[in-house]
PDB file of N, CA and C in Angstrom:
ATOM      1  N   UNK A   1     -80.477  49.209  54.118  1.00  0.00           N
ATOM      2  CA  UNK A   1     -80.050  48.111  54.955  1.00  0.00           C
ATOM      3  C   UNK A   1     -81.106  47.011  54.929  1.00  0.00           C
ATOM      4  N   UNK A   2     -80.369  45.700  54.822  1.00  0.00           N
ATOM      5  CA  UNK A   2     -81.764  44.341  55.073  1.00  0.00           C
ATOM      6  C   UNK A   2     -82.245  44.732  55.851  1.00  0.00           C
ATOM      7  N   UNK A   3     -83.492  43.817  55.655  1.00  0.00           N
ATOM      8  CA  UNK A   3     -84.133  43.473  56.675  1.00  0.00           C
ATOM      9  C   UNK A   3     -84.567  42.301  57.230  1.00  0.00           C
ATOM     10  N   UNK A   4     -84.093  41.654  58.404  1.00  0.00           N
ATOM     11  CA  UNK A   4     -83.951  40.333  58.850  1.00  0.00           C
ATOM     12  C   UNK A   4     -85.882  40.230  58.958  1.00  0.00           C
ATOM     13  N   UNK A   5     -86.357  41.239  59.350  1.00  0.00           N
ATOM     14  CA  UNK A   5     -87.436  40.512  59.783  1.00  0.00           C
ATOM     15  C   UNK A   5     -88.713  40.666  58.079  1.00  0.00           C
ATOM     16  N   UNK A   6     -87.909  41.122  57.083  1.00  0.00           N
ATOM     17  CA  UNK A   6     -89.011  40.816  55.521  1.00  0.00           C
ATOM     18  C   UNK A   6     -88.090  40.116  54.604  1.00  0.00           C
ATOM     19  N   UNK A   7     -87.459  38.838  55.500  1.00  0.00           N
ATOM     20  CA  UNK A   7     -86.671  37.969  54.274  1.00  0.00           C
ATOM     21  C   UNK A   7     -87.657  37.227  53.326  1.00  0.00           C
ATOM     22  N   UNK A   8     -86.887  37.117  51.947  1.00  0.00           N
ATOM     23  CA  UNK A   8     -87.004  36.144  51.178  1.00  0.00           C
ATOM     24  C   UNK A   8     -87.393  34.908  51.547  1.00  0.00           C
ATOM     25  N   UNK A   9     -88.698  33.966  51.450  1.00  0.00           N
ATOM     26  CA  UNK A   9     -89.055  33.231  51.956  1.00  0.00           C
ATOM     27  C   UNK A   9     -87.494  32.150  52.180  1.00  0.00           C
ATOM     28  N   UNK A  10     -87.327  32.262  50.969  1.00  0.00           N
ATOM     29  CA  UNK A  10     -86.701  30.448  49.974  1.00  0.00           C
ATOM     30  C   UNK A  10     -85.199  30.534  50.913  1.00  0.00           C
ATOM     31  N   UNK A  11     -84.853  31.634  51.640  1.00  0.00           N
ATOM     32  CA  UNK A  11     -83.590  31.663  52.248  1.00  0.00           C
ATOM     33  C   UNK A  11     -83.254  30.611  53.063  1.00  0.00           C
ATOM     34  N   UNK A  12     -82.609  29.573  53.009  1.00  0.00           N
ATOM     35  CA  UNK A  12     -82.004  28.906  53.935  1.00  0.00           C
ATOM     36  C   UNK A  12     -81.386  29.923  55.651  1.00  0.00           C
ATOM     37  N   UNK A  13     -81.903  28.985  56.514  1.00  0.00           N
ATOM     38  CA  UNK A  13     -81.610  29.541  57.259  1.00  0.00           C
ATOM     39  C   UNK A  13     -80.139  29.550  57.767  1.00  0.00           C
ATOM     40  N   UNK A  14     -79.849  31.153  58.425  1.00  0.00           N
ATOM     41  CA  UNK A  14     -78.344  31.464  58.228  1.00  0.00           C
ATOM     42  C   UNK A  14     -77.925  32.735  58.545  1.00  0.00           C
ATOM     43  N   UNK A  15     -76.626  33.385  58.996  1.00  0.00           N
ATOM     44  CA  UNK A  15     -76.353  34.383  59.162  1.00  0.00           C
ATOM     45  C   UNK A  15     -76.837  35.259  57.554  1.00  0.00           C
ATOM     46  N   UNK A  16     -76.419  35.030  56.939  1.00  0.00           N
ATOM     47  CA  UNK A  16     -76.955  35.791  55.326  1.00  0.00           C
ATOM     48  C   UNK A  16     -78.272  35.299  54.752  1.00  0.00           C
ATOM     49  N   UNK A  17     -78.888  36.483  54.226  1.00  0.00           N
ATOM     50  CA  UNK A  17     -80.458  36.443  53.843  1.00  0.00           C
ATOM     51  C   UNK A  17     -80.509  37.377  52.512  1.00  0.00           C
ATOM     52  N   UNK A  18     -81.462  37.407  51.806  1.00  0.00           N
ATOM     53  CA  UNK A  18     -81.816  38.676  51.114  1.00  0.00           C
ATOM     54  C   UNK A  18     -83.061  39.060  51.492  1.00  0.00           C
ATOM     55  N   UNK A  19     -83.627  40.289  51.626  1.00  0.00           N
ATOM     56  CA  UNK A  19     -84.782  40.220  52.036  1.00  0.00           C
ATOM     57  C   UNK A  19     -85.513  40.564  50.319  1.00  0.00           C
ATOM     58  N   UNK A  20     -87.096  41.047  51.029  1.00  0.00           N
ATOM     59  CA  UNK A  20     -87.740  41.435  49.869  1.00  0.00           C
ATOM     60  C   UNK A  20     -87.509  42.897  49.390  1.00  0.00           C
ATOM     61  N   UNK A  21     -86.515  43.490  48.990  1.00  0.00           N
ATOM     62  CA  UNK A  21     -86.348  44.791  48.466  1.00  0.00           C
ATOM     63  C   UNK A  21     -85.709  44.680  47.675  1.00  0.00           C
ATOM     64  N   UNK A  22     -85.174  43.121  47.289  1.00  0.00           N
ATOM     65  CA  UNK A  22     -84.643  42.458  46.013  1.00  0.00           C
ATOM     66  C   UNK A  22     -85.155  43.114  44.553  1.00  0.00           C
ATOM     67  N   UNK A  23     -84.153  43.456  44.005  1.00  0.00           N
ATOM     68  CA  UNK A  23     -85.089  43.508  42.824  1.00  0.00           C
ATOM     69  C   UNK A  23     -83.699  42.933  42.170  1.00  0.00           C
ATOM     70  N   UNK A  24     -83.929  42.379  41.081  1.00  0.00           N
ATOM     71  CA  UNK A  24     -83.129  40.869  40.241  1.00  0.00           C
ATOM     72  C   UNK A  24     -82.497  41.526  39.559  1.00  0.00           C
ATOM     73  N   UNK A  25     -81.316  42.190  39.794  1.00  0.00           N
ATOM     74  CA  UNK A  25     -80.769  42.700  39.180  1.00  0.00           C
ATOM     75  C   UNK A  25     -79.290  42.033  38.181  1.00  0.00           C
ATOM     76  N   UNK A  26     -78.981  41.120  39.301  1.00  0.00           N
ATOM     77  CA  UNK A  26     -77.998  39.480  38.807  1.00  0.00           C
ATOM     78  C   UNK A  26     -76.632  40.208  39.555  1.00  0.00           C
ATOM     79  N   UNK A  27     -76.378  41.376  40.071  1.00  0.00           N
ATOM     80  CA  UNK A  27     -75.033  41.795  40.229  1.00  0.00           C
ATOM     81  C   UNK A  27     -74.249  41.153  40.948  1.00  0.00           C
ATOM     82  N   UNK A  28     -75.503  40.369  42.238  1.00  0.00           N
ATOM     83  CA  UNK A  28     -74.618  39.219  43.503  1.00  0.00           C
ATOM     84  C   UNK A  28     -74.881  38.059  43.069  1.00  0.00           C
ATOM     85  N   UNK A  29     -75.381  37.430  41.859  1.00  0.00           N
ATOM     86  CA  UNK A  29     -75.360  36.516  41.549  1.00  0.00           C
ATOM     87  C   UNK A  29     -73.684  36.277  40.797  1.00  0.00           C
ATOM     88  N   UNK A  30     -73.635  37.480  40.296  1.00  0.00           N
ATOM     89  CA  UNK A  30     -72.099  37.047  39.599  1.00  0.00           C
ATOM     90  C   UNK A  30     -70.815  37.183  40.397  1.00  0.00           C
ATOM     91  N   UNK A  31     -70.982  37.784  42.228  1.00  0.00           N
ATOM     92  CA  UNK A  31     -70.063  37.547  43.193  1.00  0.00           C
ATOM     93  C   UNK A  31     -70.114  36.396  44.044  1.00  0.00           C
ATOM     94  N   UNK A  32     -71.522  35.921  44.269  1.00  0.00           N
ATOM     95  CA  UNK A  32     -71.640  34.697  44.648  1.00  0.00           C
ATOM     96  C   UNK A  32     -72.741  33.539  44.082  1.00  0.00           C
ATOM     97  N   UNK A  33     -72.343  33.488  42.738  1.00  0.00           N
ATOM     98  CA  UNK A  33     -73.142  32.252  42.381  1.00  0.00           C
ATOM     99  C   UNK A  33     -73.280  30.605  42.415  1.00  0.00           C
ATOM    100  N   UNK A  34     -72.355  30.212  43.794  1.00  0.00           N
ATOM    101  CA  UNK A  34     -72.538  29.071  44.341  1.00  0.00           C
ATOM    102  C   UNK A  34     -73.180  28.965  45.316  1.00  0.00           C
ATOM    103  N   UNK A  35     -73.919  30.142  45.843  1.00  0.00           N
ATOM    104  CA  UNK A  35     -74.796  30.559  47.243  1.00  0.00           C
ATOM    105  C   UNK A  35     -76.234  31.422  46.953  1.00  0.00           C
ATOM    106  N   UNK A  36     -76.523  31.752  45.902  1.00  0.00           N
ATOM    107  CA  UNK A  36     -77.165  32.437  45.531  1.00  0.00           C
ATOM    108  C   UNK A  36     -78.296  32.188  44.428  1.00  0.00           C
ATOM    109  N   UNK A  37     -79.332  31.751  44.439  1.00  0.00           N
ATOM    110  CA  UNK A  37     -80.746  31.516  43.112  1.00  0.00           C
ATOM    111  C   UNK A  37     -81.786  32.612  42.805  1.00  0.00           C
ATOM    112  N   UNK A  38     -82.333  32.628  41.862  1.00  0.00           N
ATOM    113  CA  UNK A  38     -83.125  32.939  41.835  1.00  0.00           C
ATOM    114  C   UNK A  38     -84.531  31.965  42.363  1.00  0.00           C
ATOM    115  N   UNK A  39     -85.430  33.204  42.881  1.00  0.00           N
ATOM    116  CA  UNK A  39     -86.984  32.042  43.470  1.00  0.00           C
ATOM    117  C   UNK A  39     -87.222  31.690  42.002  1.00  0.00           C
ATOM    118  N   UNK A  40     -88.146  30.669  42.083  1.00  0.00           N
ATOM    119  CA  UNK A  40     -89.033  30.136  40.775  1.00  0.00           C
ATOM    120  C   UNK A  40     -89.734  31.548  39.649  1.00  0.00           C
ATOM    121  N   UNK A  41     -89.858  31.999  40.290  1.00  0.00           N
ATOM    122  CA  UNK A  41     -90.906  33.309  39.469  1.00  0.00           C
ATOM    123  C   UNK A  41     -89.760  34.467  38.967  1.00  0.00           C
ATOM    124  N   UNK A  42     -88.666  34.161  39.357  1.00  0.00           N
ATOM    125  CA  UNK A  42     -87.567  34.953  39.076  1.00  0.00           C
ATOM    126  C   UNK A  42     -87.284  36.683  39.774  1.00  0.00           C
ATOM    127  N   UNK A  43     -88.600  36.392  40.690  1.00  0.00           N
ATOM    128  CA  UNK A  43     -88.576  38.285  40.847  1.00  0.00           C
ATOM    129  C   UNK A  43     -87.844  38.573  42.167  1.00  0.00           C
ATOM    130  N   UNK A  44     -87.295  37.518  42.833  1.00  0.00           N
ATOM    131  CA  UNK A  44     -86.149  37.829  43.851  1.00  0.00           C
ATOM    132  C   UNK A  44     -84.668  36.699  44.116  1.00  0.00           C
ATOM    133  N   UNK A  45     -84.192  37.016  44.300  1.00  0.00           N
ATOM    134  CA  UNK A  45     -82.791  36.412  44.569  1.00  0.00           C
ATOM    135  C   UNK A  45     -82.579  36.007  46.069  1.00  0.00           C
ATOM    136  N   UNK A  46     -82.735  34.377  46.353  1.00  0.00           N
ATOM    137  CA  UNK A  46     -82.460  34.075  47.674  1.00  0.00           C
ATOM    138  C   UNK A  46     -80.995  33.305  47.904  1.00  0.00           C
ATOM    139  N   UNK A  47     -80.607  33.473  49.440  1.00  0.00           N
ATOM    140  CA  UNK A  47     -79.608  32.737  49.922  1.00  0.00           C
ATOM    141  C   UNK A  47     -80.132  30.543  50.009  1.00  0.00           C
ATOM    142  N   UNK A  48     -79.358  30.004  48.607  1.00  0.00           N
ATOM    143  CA  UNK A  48     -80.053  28.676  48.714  1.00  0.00           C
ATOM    144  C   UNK A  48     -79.137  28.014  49.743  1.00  0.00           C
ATOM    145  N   UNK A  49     -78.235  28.540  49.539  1.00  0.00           N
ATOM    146  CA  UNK A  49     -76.952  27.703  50.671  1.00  0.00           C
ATOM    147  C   UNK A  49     -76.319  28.582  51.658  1.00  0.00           C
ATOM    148  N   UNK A  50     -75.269  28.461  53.156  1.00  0.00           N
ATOM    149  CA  UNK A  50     -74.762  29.871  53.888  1.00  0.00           C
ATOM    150  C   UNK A  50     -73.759  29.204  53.224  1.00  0.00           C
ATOM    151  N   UNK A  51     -72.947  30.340  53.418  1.00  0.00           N
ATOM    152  CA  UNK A  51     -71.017  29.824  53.101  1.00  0.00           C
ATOM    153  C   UNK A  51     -70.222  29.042  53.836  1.00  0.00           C
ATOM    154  N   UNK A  52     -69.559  28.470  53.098  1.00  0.00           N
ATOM    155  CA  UNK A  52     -69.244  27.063  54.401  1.00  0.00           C
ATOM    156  C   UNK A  52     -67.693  27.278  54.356  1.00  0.00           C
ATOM    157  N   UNK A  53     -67.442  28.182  53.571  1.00  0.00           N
ATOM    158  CA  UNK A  53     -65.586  28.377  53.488  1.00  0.00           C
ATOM    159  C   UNK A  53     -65.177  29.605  53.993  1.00  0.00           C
ATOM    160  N   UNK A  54     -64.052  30.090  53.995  1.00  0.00           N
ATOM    161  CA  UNK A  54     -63.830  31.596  54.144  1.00  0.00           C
ATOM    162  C   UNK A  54     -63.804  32.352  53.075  1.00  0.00           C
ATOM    163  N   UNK A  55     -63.502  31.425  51.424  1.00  0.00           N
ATOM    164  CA  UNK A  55     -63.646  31.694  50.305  1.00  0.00           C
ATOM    165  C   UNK A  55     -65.034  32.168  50.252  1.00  0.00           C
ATOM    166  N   UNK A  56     -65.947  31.394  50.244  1.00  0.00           N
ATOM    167  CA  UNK A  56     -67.604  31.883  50.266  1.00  0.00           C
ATOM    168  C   UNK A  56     -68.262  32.715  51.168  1.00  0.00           C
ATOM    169  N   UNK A  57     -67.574  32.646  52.558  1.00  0.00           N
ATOM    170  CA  UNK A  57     -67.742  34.036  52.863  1.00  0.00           C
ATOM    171  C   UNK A  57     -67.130  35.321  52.541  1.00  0.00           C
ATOM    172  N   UNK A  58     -66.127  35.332  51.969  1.00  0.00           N
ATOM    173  CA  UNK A  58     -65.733  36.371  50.932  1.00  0.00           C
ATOM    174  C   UNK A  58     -66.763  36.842  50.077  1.00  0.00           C
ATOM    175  N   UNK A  59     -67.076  35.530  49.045  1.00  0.00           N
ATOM    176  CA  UNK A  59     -68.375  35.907  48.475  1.00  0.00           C
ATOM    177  C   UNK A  59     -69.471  36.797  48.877  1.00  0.00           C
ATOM    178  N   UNK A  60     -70.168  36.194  49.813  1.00  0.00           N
ATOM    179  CA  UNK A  60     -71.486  37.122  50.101  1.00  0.00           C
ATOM    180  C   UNK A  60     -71.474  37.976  50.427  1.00  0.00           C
ATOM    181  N   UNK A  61     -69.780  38.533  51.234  1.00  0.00           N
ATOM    182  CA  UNK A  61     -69.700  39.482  51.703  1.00  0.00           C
ATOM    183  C   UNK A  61     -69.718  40.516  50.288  1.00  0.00           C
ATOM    184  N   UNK A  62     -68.807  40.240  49.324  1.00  0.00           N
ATOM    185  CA  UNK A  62     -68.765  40.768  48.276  1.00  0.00           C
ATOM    186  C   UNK A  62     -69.955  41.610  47.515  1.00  0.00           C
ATOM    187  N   UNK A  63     -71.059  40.035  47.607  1.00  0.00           N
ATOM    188  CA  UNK A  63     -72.944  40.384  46.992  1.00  0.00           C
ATOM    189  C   UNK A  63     -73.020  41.214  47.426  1.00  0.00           C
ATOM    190  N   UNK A  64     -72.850  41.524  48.906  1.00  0.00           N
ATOM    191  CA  UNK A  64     -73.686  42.141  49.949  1.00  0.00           C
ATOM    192  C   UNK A  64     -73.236  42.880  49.730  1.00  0.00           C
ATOM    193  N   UNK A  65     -72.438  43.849  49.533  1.00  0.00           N
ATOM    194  CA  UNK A  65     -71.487  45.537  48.851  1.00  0.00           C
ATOM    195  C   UNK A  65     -71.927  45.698  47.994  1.00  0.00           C
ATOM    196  N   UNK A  66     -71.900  44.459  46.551  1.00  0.00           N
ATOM    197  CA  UNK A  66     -72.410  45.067  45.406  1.00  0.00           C
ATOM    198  C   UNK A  66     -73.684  45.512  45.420  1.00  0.00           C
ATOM    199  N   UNK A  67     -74.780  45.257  45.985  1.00  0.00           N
ATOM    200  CA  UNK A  67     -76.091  44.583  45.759  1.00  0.00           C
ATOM    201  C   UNK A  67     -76.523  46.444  46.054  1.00  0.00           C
ATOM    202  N   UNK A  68     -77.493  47.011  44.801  1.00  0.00           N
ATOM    203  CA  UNK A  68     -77.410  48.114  44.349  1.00  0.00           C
ATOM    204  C   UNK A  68     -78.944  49.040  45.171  1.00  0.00           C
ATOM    205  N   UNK A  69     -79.382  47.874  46.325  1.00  0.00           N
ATOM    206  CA  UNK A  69     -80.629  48.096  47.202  1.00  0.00           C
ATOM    207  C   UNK A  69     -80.409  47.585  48.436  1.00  0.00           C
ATOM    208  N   UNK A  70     -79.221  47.416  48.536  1.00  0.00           N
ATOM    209  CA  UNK A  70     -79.198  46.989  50.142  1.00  0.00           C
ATOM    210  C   UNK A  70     -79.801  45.829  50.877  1.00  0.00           C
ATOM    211  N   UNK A  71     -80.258  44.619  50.047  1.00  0.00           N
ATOM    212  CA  UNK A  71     -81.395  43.749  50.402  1.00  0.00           C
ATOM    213  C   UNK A  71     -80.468  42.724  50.897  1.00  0.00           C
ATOM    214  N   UNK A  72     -79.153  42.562  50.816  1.00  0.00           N
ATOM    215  CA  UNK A  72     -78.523  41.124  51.317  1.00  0.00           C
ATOM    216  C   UNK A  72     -78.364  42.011  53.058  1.00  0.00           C
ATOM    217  N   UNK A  73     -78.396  40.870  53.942  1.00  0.00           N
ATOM    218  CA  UNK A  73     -78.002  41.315  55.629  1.00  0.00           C
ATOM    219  C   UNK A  73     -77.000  39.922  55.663  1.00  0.00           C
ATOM    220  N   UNK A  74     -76.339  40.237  56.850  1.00  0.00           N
ATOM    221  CA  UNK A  74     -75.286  39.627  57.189  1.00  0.00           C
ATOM    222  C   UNK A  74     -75.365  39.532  58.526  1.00  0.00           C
ATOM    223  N   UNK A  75     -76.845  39.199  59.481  1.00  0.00           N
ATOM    224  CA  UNK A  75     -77.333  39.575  60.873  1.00  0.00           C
ATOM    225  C   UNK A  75     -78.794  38.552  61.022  1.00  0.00           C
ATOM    226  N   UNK A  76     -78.771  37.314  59.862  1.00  0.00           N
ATOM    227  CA  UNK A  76     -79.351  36.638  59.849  1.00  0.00           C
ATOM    228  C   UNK A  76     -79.538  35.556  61.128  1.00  0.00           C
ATOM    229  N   UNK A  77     -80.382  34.348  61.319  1.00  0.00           N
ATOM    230  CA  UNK A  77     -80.279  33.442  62.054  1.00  0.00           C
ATOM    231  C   UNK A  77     -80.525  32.246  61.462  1.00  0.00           C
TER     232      UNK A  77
END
């Protein structure tokens, strides 16, 4: 399960986060890649945007199932 309180710096703030237990695997990048970057150094995957549709919250919800370490939360602020 995330963790709200060891997020990803670069996360926009928001109900959805990834924290640091990221490891770059690309799997929620390919469920939500209009919400989703890699940091500069490539070694974690942050929330750059929240979802602004019900379509895109579909999305993250999606990441957040696939995501193969549990690092996306959905209990953000």
């Amino acid at each position: 399960m995330a963790d709200k309180n060891d997020k990803v710096p670069e996360n926009v703030p928001g109900k959805f986060y990834v924290d640091n237990s990221c490891v770059p695997c690309n799997d929620c990048l390919e469920e939500a890649p209009q919400l989703l970057k890699y940091t500069d150094d490539e070694s974690k995957v942050y929330f750059h945007r929240q979802p602004a549709t019900p379509e895109e919250t579909i999305a993250a919800r999606k990441a957040k199932e696939i995501c193969p370490v549990e690092a996306i939360g959905d209990d953000g602020e």
